[in-house]
N, C-alpha and C. Protein backbone atom coordinates (compact mmCIF):
# COMPACT_ATOMS: atom_id res chain seq x y z
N UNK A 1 0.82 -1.20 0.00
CA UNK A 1 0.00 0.00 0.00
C UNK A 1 0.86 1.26 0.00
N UNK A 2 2.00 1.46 0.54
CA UNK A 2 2.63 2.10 1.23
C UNK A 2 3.72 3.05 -0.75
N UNK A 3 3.69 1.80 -1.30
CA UNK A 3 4.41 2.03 -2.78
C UNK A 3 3.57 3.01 -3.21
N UNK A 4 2.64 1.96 -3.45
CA UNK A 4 1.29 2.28 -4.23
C UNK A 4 0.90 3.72 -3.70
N UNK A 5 0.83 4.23 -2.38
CA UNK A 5 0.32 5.35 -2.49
C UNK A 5 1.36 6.52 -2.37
N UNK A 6 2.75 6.43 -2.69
CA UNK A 6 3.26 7.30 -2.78
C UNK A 6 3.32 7.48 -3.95
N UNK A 7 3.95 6.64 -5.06
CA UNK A 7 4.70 6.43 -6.15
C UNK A 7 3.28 6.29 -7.28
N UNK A 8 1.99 6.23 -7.12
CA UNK A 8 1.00 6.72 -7.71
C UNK A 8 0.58 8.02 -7.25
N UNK A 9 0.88 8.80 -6.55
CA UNK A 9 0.00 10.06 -6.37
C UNK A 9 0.87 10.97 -6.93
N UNK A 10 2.18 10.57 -7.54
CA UNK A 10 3.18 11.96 -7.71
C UNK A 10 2.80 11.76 -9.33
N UNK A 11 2.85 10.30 -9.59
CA UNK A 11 2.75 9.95 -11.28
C UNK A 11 1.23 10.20 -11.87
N UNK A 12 0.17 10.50 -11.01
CA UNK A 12 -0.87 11.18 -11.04
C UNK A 12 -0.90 12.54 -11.32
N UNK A 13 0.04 13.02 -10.34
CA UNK A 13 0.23 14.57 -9.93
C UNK A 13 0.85 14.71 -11.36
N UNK A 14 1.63 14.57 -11.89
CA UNK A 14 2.59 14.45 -13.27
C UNK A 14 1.58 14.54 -13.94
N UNK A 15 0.97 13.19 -14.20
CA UNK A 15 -0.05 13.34 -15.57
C UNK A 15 -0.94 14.73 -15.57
N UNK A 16 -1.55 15.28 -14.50
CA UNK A 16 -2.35 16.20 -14.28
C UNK A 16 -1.45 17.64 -14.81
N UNK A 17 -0.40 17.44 -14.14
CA UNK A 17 1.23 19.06 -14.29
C UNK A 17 0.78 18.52 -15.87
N UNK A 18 1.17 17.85 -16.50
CA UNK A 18 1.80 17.83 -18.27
C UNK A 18 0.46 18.17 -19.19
N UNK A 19 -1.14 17.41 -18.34
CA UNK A 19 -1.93 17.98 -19.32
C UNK A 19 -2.06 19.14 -19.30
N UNK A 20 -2.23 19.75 -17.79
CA UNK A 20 -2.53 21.60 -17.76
C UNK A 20 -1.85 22.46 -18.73
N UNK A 21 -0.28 21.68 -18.69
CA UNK A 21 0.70 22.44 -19.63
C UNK A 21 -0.01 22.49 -20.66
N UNK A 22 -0.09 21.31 -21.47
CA UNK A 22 0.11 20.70 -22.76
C UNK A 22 -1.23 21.99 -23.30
N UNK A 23 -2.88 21.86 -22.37
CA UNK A 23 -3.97 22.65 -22.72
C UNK A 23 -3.66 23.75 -23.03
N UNK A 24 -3.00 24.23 -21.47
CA UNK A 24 -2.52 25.66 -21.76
C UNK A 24 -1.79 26.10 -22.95
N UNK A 25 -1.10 25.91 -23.81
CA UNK A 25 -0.13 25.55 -24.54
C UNK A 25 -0.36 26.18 -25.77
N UNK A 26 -0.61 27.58 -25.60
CA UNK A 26 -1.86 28.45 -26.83
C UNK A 26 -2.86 27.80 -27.57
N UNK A 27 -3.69 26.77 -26.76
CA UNK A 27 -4.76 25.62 -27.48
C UNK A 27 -5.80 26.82 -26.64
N UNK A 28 -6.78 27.56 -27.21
CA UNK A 28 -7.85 28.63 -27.10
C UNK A 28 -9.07 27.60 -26.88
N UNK A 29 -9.85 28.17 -25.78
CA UNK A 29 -10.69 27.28 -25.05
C UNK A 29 -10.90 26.33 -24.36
N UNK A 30 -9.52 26.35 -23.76
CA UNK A 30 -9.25 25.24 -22.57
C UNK A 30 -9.07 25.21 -21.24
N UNK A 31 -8.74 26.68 -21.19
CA UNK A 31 -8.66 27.29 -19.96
C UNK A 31 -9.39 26.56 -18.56
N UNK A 32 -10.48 26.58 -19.01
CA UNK A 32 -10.95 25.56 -17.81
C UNK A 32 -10.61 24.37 -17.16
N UNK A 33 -10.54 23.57 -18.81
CA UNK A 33 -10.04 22.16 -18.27
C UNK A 33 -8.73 22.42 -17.83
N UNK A 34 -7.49 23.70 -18.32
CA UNK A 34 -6.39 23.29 -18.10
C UNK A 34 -6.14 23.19 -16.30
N UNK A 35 -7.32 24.50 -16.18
CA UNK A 35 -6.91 24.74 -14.60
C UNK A 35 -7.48 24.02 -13.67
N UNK A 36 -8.64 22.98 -13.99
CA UNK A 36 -9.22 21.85 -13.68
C UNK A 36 -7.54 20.81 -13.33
N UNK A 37 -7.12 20.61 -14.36
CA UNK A 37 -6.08 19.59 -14.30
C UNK A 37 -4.90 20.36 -13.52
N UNK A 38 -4.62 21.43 -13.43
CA UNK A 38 -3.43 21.88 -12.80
C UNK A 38 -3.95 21.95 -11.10
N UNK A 39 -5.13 21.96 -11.12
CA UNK A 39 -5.47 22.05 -9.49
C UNK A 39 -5.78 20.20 -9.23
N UNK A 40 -6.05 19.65 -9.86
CA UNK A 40 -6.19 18.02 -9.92
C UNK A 40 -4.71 17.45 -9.80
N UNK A 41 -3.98 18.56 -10.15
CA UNK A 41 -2.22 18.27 -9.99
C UNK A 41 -2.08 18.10 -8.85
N UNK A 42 -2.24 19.41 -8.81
CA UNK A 42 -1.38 19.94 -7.22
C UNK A 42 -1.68 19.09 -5.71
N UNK A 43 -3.66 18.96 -5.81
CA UNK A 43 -4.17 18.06 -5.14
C UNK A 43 -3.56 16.51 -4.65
N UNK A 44 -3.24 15.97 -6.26
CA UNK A 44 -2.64 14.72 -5.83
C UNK A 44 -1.12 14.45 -5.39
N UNK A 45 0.06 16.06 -5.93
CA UNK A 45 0.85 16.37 -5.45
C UNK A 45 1.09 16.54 -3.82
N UNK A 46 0.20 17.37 -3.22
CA UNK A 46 -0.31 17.10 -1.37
C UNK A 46 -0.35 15.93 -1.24
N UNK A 47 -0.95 14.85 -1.61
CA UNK A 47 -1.36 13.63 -1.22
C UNK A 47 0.23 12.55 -1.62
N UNK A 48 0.75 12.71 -2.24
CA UNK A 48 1.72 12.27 -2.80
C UNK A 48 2.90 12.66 -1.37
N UNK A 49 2.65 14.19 -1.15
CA UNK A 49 3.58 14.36 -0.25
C UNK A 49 3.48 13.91 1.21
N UNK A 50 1.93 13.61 1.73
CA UNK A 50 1.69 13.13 2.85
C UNK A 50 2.02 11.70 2.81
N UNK A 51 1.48 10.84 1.74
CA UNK A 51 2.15 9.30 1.63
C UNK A 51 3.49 9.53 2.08
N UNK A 52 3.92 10.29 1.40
CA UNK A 52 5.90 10.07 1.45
C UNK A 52 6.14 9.92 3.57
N UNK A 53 5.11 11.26 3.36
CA UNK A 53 6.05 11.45 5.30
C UNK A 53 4.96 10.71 5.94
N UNK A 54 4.09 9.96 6.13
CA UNK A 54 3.57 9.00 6.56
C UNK A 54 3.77 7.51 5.91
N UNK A 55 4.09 6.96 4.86
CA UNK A 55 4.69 5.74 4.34
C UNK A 55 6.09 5.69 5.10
N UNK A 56 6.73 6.78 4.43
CA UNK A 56 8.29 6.26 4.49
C UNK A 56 9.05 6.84 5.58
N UNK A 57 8.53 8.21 6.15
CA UNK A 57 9.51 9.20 7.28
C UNK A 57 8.49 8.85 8.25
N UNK A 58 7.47 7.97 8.92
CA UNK A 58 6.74 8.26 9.92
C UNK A 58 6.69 9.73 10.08
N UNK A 59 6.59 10.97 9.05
CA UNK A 59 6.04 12.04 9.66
C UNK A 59 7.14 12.58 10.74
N UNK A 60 8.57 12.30 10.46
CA UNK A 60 9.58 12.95 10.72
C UNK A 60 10.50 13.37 9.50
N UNK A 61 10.59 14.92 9.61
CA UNK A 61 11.36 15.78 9.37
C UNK A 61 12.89 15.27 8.98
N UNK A 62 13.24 14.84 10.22
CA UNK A 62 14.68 14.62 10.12
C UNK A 62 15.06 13.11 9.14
N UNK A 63 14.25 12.02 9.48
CA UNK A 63 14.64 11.25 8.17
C UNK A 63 14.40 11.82 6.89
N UNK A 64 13.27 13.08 6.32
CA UNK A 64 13.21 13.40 5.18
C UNK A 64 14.42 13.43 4.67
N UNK A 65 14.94 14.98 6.07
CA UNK A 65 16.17 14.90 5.56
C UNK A 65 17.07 14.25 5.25
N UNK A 66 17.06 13.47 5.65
CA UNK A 66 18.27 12.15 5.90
C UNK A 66 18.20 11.31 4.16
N UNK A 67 17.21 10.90 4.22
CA UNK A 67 16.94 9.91 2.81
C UNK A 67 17.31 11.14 1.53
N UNK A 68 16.73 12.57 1.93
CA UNK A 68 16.85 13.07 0.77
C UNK A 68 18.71 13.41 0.56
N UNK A 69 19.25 13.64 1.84
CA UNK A 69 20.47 13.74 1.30
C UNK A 69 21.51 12.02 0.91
N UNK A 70 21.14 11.28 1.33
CA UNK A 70 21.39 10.36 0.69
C UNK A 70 21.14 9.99 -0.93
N UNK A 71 19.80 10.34 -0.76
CA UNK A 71 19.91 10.19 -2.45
C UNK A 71 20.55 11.29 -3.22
N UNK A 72 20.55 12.07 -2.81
CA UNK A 72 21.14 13.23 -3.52
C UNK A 72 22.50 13.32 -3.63
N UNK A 73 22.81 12.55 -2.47
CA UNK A 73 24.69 11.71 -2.83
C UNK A 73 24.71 10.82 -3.63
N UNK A 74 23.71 10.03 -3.72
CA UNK A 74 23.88 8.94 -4.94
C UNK A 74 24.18 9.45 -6.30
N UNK A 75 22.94 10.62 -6.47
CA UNK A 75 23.05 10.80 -7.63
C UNK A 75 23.76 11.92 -8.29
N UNK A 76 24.25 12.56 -7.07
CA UNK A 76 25.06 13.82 -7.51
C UNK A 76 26.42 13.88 -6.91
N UNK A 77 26.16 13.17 -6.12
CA UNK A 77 27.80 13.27 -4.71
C UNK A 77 27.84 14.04 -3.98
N UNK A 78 26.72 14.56 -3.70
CA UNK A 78 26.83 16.00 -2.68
C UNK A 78 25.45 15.44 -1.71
N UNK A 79 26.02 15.68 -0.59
CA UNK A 79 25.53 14.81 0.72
C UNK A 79 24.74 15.98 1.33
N UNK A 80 23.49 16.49 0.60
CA UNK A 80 22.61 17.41 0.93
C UNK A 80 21.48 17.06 0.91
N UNK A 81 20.84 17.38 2.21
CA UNK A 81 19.09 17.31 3.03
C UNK A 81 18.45 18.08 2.35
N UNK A 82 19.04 19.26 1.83
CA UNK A 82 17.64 20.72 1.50
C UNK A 82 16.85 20.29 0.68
N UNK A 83 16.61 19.56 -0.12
CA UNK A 83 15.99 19.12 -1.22
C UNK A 83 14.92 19.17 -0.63
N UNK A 84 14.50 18.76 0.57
CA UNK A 84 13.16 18.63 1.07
C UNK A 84 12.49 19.88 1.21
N UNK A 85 13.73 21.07 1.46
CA UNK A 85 13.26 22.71 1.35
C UNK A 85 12.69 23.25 -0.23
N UNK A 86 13.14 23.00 -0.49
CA UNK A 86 12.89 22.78 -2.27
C UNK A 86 11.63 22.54 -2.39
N UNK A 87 11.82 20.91 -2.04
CA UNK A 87 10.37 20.11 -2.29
C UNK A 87 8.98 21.12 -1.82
N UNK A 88 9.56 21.51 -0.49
CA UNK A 88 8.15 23.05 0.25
C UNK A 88 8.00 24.06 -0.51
N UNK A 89 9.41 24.37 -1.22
CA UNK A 89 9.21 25.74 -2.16
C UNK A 89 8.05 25.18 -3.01
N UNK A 90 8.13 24.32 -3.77
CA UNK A 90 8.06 24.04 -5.01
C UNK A 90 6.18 23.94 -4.76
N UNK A 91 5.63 23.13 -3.23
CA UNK A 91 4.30 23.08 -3.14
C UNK A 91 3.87 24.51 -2.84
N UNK A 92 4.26 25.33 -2.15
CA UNK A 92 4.03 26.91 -2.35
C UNK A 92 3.85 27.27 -3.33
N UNK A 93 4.84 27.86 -4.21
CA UNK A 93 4.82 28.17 -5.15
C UNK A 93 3.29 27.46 -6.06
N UNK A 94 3.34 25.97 -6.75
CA UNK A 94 2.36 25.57 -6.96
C UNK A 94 1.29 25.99 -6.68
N UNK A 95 0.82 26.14 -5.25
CA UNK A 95 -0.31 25.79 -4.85
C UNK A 95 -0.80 27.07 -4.66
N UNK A 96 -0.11 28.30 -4.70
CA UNK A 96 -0.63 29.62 -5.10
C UNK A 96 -0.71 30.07 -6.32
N UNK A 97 -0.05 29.33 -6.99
CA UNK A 97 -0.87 29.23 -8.83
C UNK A 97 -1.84 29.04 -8.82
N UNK A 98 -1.81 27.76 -8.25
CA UNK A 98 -3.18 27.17 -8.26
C UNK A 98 -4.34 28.53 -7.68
N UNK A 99 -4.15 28.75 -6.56
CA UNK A 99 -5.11 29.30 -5.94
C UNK A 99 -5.56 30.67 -6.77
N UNK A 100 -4.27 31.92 -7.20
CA UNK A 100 -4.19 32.79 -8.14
C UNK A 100 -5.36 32.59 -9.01
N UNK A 101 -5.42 31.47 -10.01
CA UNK A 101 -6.21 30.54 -11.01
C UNK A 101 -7.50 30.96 -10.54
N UNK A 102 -8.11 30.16 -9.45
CA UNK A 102 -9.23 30.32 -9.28
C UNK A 102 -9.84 31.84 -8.99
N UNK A 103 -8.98 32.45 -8.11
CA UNK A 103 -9.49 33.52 -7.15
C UNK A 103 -9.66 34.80 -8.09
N UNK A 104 -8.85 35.12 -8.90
CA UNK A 104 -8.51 36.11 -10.03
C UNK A 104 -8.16 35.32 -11.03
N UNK A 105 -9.09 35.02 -12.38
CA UNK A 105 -8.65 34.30 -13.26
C UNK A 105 -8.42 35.26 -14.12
N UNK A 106 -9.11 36.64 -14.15
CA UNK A 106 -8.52 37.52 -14.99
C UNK A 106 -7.45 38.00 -15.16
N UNK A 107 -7.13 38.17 -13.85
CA UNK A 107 -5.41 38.46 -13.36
C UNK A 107 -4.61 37.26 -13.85
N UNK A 108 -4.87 36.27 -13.55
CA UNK A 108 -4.06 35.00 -14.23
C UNK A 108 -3.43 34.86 -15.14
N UNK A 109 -4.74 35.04 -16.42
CA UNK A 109 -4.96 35.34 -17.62
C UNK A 109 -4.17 36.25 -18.62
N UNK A 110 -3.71 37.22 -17.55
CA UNK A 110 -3.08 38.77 -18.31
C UNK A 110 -1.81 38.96 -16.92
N UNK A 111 -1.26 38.28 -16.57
CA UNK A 111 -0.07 38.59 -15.78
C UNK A 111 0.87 38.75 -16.92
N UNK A 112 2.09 39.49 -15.99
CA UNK A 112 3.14 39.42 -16.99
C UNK A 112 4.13 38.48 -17.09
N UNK A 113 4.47 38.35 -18.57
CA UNK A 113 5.27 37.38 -19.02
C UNK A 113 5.81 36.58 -17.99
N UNK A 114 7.09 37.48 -17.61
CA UNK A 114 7.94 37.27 -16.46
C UNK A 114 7.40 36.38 -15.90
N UNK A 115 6.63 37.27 -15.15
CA UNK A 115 5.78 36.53 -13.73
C UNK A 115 5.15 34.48 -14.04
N UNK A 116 4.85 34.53 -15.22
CA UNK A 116 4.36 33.29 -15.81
C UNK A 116 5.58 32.45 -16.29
N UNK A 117 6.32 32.53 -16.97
CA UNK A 117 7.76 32.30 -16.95
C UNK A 117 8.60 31.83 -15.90
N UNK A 118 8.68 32.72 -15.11
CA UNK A 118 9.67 32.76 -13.94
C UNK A 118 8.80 31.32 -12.95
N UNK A 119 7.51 31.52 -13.04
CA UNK A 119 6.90 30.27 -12.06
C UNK A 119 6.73 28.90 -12.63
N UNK A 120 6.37 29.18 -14.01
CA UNK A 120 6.51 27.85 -14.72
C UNK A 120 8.19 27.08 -15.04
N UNK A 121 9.11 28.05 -14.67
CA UNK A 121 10.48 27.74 -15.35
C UNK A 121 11.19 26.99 -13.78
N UNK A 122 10.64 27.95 -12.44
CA UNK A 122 10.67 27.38 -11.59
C UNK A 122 10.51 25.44 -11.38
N UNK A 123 8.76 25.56 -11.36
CA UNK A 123 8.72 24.38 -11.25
C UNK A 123 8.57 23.11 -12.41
N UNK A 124 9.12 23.77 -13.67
CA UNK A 124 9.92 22.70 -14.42
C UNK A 124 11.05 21.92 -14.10
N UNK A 125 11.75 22.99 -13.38
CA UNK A 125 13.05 22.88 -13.10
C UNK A 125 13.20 21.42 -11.70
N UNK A 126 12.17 21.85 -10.72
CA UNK A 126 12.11 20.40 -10.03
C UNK A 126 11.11 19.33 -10.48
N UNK A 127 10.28 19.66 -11.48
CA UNK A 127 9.63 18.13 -12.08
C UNK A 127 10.58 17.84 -12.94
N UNK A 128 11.36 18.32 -13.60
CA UNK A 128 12.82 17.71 -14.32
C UNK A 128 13.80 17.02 -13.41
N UNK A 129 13.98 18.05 -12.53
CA UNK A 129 14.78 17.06 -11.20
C UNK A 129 14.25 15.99 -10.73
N UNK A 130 13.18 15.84 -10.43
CA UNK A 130 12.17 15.12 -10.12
C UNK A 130 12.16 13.78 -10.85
N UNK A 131 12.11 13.50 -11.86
CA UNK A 131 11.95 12.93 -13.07
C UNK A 131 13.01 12.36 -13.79
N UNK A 132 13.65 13.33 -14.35
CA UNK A 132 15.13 13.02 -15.07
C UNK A 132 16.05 12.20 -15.05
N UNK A 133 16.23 13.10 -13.46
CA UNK A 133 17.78 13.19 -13.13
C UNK A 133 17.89 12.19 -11.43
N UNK A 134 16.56 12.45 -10.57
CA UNK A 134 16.54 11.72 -9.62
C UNK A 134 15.63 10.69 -9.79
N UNK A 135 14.63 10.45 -10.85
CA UNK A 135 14.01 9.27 -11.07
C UNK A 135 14.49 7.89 -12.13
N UNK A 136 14.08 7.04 -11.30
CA UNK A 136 14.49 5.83 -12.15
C UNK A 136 13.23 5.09 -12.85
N UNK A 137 13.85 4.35 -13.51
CA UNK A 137 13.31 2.96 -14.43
C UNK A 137 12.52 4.16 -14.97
N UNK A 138 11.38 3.58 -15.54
CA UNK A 138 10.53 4.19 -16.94
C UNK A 138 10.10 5.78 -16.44
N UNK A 139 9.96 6.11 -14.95
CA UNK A 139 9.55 7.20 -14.85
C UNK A 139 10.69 8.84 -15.59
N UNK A 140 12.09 8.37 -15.55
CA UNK A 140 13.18 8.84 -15.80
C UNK A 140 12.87 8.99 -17.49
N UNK A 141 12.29 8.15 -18.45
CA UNK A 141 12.13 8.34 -19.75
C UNK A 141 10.66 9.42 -19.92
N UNK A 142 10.23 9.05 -19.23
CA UNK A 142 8.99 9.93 -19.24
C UNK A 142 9.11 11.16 -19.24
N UNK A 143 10.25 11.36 -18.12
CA UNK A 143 10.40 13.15 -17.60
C UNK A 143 11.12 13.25 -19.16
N UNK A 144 12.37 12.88 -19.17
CA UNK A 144 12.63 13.16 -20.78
C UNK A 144 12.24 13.34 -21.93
N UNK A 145 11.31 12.55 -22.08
CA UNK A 145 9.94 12.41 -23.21
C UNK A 145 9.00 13.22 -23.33
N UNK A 146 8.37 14.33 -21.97
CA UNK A 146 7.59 14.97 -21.18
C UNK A 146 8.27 16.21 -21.74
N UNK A 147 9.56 16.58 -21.36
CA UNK A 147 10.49 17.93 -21.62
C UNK A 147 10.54 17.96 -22.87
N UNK A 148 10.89 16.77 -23.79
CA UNK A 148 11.58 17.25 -25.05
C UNK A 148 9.73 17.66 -25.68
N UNK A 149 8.69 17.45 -25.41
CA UNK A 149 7.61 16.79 -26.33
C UNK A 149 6.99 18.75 -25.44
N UNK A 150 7.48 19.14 -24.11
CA UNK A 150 6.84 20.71 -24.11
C UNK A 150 8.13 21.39 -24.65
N UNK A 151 8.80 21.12 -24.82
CA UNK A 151 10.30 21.90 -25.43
C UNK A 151 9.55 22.75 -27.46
N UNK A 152 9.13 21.21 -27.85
CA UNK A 152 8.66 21.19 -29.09
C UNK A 152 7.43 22.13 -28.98
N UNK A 153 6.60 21.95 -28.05
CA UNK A 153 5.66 22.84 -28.01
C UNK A 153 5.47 24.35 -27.42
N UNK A 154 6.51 24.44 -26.87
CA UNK A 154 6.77 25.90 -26.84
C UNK A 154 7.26 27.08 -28.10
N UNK A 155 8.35 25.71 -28.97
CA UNK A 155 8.90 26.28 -30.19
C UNK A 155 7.61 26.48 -31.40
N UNK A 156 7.05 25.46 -31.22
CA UNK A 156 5.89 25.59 -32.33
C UNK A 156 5.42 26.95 -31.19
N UNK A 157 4.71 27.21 -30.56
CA UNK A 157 4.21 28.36 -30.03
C UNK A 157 5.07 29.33 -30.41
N UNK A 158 5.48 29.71 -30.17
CA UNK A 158 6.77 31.06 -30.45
C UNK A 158 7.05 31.20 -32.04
N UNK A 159 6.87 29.94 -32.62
CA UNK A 159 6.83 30.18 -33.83
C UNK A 159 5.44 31.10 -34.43
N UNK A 160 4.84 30.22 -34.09
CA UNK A 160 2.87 30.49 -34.92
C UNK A 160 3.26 32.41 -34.13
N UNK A 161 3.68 32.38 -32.76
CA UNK A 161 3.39 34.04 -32.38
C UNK A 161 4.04 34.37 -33.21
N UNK A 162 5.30 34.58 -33.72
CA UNK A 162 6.57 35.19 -34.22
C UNK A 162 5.61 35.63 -35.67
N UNK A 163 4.90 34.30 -36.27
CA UNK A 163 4.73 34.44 -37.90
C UNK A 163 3.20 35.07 -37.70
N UNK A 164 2.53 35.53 -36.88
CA UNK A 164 1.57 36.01 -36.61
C UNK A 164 1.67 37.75 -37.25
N UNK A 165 0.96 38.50 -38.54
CA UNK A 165 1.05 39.40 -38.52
C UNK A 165 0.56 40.75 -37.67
N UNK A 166 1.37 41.74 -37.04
CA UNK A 166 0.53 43.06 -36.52
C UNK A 166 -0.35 43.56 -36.62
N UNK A 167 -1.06 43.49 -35.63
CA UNK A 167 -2.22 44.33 -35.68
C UNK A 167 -2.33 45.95 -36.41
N UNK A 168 -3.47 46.18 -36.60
CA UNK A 168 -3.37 47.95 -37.64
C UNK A 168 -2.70 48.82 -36.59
């Protein structure tokens, strides 16, 4: 049970992060569903994170730390805990998107670049970590498969804007 409900609620949380993207993704009239699925993310992302510290840390802190800097020596050689600080950034951050979304969707809608950028580039950056670089067996092809396949779809976007003529 204990697998099962960690290691399905993040690969849940994933599927939910990649469709929101994918909708969002200058596809016009999706808006709903996208933010349907990005809050269906985040949701199973919480749940994903409570499995972890009730499955595996009994809901201590200090083994988080502990396992996370172990793995993070495995896979990098650097014998660092913060990852789990990260991991908090990263549900913050999220989960006031999320909330942003609902509460002011107009504001959402028309923020600036930056601001949309800077939060999405954020937490690419640890579902790539996430995925990539600290996940194994098939989930590790996925994050790869996942990046290169919004990589492509950002370029087609930027393209269609770029070849888009000016307004009068």
């Amino acid at each position: 049970m204990a697998d099962f409900a960690v290691f399905w609620s993040v690969r849940i949380a994933l599927a939910f992060y990649w469709a929101a993207l994918a909708l969002n993704l200058g596809a016009t009239g999706w808006s709903r569903v996208a933010r349907l699925a990005w809050t269906l993310g985040y949701a199973c992302f919480l749940l994903h994170l409570a499995a972890a510290f009730h499955f595996v840390h009994g809901w201590s802190q200090d083994s988080a730390i502990e396992e996370t800097a172990r793995r993070t020596y495995e896979v990098v050689g650097v014998n660092w805990g913060g990852g789990v600080y990260v991991n908090y950034a990263f549900a913050l951050v999220w989960g006031m998107d999320v909330v942003w979304w609902w509460w002011a969707p107009v504001s959402y809608e028309r923020r600036p670049r930056w601001a949309e950028w800077g939060i999405q580039a954020f937490l690419a950056f640890i579902v790539f970590n996430a995925t990539a670089v600290f996940g194994h067996g098939p989930i590790r092809w996925i994050g790869w498969a996942a990046f290169g396949a919004c990589a492509v779809g950002v370029i087609r976007v930027r393209l269609r804007l770029s070849s888009t003529p000016a307004g009068p």
